[in-house]
N, C-alpha and C. Protein backbone atom coordinates (compact mmCIF):
# COMPACT_ATOMS: atom_id res chain seq x y z
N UNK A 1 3.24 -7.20 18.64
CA UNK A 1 2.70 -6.21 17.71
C UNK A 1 3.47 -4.90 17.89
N UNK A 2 3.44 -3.96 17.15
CA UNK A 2 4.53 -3.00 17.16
C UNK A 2 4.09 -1.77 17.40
N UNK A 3 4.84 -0.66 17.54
CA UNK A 3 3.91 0.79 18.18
C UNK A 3 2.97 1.38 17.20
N UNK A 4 2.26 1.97 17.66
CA UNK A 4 1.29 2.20 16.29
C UNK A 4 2.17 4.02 16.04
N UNK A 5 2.60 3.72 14.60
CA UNK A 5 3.12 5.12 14.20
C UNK A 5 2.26 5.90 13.27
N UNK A 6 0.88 5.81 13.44
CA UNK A 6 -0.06 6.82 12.46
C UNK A 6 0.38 8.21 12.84
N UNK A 7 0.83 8.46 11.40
CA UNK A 7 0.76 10.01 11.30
C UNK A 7 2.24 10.12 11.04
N UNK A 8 2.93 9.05 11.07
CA UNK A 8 4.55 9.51 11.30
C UNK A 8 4.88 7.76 10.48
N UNK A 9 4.65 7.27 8.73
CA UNK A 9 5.07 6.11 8.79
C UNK A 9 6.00 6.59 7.82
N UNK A 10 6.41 7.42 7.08
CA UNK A 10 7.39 7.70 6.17
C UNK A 10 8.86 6.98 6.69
N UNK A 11 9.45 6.10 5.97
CA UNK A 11 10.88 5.84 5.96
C UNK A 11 11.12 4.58 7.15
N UNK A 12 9.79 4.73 7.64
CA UNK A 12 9.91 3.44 8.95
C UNK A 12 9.73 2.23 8.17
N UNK A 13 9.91 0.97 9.11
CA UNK A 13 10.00 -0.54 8.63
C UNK A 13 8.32 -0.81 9.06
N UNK A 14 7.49 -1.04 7.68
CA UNK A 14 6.02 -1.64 7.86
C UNK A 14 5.60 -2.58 9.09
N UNK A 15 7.33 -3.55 9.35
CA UNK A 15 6.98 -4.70 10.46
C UNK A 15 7.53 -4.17 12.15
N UNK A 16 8.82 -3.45 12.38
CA UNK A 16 9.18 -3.63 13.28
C UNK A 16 9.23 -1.73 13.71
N UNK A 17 9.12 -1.15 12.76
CA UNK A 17 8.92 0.20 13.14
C UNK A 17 10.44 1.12 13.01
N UNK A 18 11.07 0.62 12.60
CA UNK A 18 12.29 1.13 12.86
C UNK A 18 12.84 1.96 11.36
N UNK A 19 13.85 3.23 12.01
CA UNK A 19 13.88 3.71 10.39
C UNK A 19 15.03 3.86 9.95
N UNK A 20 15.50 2.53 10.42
CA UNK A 20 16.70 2.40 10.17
C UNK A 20 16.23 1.53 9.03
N UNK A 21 16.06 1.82 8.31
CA UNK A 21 15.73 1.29 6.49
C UNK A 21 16.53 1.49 5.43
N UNK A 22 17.71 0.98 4.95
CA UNK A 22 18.26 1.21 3.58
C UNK A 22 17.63 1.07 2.78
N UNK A 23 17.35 2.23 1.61
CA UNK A 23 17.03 2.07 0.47
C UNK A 23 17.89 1.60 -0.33
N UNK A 24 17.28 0.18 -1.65
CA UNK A 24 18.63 -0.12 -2.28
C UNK A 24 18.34 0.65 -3.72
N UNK A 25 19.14 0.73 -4.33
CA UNK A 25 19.35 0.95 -5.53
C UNK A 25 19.10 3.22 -5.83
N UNK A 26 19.10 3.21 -4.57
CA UNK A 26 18.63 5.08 -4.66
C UNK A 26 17.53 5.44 -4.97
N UNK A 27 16.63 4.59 -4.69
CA UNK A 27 15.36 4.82 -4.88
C UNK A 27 14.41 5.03 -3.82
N UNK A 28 13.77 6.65 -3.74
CA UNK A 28 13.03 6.21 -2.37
C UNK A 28 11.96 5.69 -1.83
N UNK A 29 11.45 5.63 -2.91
CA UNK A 29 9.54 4.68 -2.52
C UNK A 29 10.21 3.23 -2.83
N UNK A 30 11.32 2.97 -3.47
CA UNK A 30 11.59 1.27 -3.99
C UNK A 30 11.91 0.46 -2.78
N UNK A 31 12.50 -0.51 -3.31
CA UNK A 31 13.07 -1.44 -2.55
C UNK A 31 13.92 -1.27 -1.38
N UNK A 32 13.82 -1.57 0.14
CA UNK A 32 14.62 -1.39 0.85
C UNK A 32 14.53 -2.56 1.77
N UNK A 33 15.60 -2.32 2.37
CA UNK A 33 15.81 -3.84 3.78
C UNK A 33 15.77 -3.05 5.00
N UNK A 34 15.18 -3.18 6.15
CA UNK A 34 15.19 -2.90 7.57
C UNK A 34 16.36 -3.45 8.03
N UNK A 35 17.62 -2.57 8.43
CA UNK A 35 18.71 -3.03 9.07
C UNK A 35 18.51 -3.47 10.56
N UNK A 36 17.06 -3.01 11.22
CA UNK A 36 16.77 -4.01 12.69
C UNK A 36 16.03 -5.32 12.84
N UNK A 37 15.48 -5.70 11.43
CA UNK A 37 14.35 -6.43 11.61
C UNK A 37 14.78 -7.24 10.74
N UNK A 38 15.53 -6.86 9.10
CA UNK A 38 15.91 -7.85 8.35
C UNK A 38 14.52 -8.02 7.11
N UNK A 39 13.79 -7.34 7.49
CA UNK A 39 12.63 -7.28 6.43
C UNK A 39 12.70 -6.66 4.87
N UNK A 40 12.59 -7.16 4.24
CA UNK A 40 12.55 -6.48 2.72
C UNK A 40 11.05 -6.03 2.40
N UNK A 41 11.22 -4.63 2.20
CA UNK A 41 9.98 -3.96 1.71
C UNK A 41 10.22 -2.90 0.75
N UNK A 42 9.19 -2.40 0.15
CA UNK A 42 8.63 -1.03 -0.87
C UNK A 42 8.87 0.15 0.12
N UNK A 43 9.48 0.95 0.35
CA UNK A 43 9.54 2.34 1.01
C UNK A 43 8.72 2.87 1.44
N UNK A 44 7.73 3.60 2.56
CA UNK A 44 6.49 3.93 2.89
C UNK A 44 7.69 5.61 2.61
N UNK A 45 6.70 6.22 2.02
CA UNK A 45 7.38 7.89 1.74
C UNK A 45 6.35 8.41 1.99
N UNK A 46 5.24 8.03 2.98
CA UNK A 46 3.89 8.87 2.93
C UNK A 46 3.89 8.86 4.44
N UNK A 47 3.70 10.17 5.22
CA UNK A 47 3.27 9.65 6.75
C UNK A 47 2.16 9.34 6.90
N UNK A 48 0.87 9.84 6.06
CA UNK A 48 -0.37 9.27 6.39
C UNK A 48 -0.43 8.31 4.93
N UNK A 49 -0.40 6.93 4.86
CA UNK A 49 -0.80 6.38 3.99
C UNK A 49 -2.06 6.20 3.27
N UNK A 50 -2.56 6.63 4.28
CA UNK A 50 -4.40 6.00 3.63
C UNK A 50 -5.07 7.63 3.04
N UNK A 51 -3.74 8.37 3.32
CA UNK A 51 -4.37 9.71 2.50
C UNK A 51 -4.30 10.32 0.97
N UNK A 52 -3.19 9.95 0.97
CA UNK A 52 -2.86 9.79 -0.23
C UNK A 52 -2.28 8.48 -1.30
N UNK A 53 -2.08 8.76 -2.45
CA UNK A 53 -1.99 7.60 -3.26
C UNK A 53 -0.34 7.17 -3.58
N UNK A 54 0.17 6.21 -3.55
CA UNK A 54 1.55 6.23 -3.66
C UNK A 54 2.01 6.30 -4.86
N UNK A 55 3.46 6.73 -5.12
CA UNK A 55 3.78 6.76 -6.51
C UNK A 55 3.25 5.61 -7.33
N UNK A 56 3.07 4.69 -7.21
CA UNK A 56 2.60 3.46 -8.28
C UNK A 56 1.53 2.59 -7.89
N UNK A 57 0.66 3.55 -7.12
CA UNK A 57 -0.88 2.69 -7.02
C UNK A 57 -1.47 2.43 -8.33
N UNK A 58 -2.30 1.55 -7.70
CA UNK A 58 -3.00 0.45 -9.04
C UNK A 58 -4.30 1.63 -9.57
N UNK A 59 -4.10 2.58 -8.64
CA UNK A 59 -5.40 3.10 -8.94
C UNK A 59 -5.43 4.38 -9.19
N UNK A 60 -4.17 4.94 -9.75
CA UNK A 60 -3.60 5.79 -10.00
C UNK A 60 -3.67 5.94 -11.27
N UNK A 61 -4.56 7.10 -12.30
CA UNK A 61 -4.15 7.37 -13.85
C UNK A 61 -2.85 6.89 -13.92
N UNK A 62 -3.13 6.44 -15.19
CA UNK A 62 -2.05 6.26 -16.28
C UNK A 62 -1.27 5.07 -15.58
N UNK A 63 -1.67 3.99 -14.73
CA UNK A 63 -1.03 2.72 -14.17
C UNK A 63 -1.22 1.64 -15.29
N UNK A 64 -0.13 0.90 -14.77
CA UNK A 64 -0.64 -0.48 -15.47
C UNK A 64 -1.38 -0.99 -15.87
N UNK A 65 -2.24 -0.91 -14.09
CA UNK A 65 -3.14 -1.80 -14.27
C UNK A 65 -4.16 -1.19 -14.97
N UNK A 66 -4.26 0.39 -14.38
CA UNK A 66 -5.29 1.17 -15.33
C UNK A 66 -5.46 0.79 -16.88
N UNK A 67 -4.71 1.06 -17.56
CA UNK A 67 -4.55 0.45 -18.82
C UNK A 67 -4.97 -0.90 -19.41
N UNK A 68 -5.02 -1.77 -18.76
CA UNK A 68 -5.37 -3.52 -18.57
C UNK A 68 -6.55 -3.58 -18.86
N UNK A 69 -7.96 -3.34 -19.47
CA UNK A 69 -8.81 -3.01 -19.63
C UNK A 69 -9.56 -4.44 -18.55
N UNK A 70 -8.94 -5.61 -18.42
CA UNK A 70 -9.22 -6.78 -17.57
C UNK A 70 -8.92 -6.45 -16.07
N UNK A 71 -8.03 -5.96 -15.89
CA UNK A 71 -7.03 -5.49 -14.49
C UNK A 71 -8.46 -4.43 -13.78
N UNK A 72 -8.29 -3.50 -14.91
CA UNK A 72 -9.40 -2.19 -14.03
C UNK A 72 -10.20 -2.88 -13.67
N UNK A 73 -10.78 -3.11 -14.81
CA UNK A 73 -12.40 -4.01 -14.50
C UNK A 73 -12.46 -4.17 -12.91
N UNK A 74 -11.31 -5.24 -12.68
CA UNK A 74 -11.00 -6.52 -11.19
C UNK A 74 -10.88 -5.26 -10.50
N UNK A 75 -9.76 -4.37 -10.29
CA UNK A 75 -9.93 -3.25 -9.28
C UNK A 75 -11.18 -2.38 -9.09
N UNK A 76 -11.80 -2.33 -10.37
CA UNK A 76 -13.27 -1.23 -9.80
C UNK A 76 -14.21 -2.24 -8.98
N UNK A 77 -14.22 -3.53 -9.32
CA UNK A 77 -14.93 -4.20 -8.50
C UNK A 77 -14.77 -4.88 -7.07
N UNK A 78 -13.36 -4.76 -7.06
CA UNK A 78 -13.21 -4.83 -5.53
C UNK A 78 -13.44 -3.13 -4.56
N UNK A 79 -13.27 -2.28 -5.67
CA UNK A 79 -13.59 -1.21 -4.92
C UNK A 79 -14.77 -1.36 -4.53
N UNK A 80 -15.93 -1.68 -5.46
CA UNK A 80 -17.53 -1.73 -5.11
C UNK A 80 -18.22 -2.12 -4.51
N UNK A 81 -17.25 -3.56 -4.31
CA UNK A 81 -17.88 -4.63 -3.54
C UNK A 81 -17.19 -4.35 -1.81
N UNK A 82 -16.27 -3.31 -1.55
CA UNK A 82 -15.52 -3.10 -0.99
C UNK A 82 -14.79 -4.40 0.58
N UNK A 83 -14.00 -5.10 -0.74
CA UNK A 83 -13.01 -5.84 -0.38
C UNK A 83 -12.21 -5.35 -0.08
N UNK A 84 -11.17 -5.48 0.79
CA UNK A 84 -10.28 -4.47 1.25
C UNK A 84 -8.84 -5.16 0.75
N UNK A 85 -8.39 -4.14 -0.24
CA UNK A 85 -7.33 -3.86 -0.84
C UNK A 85 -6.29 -2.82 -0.13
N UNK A 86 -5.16 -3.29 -0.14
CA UNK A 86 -4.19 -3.08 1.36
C UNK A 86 -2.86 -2.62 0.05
N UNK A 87 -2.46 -0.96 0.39
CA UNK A 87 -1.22 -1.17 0.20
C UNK A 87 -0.19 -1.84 -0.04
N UNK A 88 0.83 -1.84 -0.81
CA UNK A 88 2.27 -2.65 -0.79
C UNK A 88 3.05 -2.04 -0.08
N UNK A 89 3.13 -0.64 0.22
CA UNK A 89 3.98 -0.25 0.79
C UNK A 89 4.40 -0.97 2.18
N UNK A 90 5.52 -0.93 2.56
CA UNK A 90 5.83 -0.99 3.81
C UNK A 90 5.33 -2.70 4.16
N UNK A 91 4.51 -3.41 3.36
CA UNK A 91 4.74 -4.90 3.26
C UNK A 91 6.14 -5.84 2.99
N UNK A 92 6.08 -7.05 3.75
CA UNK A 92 6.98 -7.84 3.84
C UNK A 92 6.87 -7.98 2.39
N UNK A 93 8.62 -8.06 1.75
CA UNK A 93 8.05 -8.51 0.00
C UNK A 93 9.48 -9.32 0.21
N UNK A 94 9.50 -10.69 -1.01
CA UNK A 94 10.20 -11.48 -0.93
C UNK A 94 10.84 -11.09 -2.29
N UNK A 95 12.11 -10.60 -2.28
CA UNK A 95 12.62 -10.50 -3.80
C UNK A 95 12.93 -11.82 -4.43
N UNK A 96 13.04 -12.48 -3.71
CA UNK A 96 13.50 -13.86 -5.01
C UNK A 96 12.07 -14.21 -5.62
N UNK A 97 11.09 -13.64 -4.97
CA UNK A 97 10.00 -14.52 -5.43
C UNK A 97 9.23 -13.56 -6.13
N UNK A 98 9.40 -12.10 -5.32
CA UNK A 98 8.32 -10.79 -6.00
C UNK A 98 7.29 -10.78 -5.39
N UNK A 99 6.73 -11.76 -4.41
CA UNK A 99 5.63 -11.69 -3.73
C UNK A 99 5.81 -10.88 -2.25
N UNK A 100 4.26 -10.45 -1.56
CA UNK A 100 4.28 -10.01 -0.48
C UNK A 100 3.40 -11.14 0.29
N UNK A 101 3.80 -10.49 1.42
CA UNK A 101 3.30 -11.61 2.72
C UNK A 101 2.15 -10.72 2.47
N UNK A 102 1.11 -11.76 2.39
CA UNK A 102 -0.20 -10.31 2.99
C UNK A 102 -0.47 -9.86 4.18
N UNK A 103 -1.12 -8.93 4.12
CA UNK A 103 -1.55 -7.83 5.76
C UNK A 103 -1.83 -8.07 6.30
N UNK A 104 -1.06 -8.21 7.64
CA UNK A 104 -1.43 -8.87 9.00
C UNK A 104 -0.98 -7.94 10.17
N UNK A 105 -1.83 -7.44 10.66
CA UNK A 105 -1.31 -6.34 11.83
C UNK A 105 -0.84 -7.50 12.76
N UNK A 106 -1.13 -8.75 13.29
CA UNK A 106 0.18 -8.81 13.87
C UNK A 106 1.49 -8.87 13.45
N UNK A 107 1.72 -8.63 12.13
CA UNK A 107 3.27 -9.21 11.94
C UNK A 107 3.59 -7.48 11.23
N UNK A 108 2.73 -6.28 11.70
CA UNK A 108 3.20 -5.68 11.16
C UNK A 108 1.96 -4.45 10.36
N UNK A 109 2.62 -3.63 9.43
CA UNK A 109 1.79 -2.25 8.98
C UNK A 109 0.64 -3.18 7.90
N UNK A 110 -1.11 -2.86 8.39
CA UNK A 110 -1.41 -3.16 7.12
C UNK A 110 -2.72 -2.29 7.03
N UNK A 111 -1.88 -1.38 5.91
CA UNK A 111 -2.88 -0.16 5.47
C UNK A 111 -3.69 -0.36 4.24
N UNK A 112 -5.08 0.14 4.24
CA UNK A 112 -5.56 -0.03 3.36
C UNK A 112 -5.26 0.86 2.45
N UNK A 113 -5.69 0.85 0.59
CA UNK A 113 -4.97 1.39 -0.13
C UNK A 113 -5.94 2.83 -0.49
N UNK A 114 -4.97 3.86 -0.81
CA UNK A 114 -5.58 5.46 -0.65
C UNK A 114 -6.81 5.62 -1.67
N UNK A 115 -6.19 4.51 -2.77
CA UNK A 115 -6.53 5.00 -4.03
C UNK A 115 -7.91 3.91 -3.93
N UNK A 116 -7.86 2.70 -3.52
CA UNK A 116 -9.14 2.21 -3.19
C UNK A 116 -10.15 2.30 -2.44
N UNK A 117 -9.42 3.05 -1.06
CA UNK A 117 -10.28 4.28 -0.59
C UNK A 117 -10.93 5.11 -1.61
N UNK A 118 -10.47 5.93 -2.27
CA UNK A 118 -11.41 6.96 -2.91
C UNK A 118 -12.07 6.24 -3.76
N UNK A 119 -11.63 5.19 -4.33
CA UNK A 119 -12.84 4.20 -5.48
C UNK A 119 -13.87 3.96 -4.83
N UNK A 120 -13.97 3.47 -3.80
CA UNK A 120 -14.89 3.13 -2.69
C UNK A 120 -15.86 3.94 -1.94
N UNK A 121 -15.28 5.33 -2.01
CA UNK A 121 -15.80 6.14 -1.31
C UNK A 121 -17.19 6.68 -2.35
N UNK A 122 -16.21 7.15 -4.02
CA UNK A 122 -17.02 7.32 -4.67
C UNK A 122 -17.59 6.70 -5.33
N UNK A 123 -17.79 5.23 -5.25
CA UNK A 123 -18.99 4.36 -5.81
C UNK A 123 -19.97 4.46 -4.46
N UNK A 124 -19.63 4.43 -3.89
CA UNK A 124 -21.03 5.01 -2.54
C UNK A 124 -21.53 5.96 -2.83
N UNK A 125 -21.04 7.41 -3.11
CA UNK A 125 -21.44 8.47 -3.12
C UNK A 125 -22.41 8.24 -4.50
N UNK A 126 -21.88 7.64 -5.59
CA UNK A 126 -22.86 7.72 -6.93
C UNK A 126 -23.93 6.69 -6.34
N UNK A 127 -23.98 5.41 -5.98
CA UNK A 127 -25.21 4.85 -5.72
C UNK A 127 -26.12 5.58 -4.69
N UNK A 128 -25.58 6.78 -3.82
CA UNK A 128 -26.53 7.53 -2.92
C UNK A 128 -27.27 8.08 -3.68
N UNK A 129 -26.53 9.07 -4.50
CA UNK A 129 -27.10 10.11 -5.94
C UNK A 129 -28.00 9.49 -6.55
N UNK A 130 -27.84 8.14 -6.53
CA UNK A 130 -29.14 6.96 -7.81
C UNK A 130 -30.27 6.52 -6.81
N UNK A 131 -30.05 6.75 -5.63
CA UNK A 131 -31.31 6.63 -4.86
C UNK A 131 -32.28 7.34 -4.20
């Protein structure tokens, strides 16, 4: 398992910690490979992840998925039901395939997501208000 870098994960590798990370294509939240570990991931550009929302959270105005009128739906309800919805950042992602390994602190960073944090936080806070 790897050092725990809370507070300091910007530009590091999600699995092996290292920040020796090429970004490809000049992008800095995009796609990059860990030159110690060999891992392909999404860029962590946040040192505290779970504080804020990343450039292309699901739960972010004006997203995709926001828009999806089916998509939201599925995200407000995992917020409610509070399933824990985990960042992409800094996840193992397979480009030939587009998929991520899912979150497994042993193999690595697995943060929950900022923006489903605050969904979560404030569907609690309104069902307190209704009781």
């Amino acid at each position: 398992m790897r050092k725990n870098y809370e507070g300091d994960e910007a530009g590091r590798c999600g699995g092996c910690g290292s920040r020796d990370v090429l970004t490809l294509q000049g992008d800095p939240g995009g796609l990059g490979k860990c030159m110690a570990c060999g891992r392909f991931q999404h860029v962590e550009t946040r040192d505290w992840p779970e504080s804020e929302l990343c450039d292309d959270c699901a739960y972010r105005k004006g997203s995709p998925e926001r828009d999806d009128p089916e998509e939201w739906a599925k995200l407000k309800r995992i917020a409610q039901d509070g399933t824990a919805f985990h960042c992409h950042k800094g996840l193992a992602f397979d480009p030939a395939t587009g998929d991520y390994a899912p979150p497994d602190p042993a193999t690595g960073r697995a943060t929950i997501c900022a923006g489903w944090l605050r969904a979560n936080i404030a569907h609690h806070r309104r069902r307190e208000r209704q009781s």
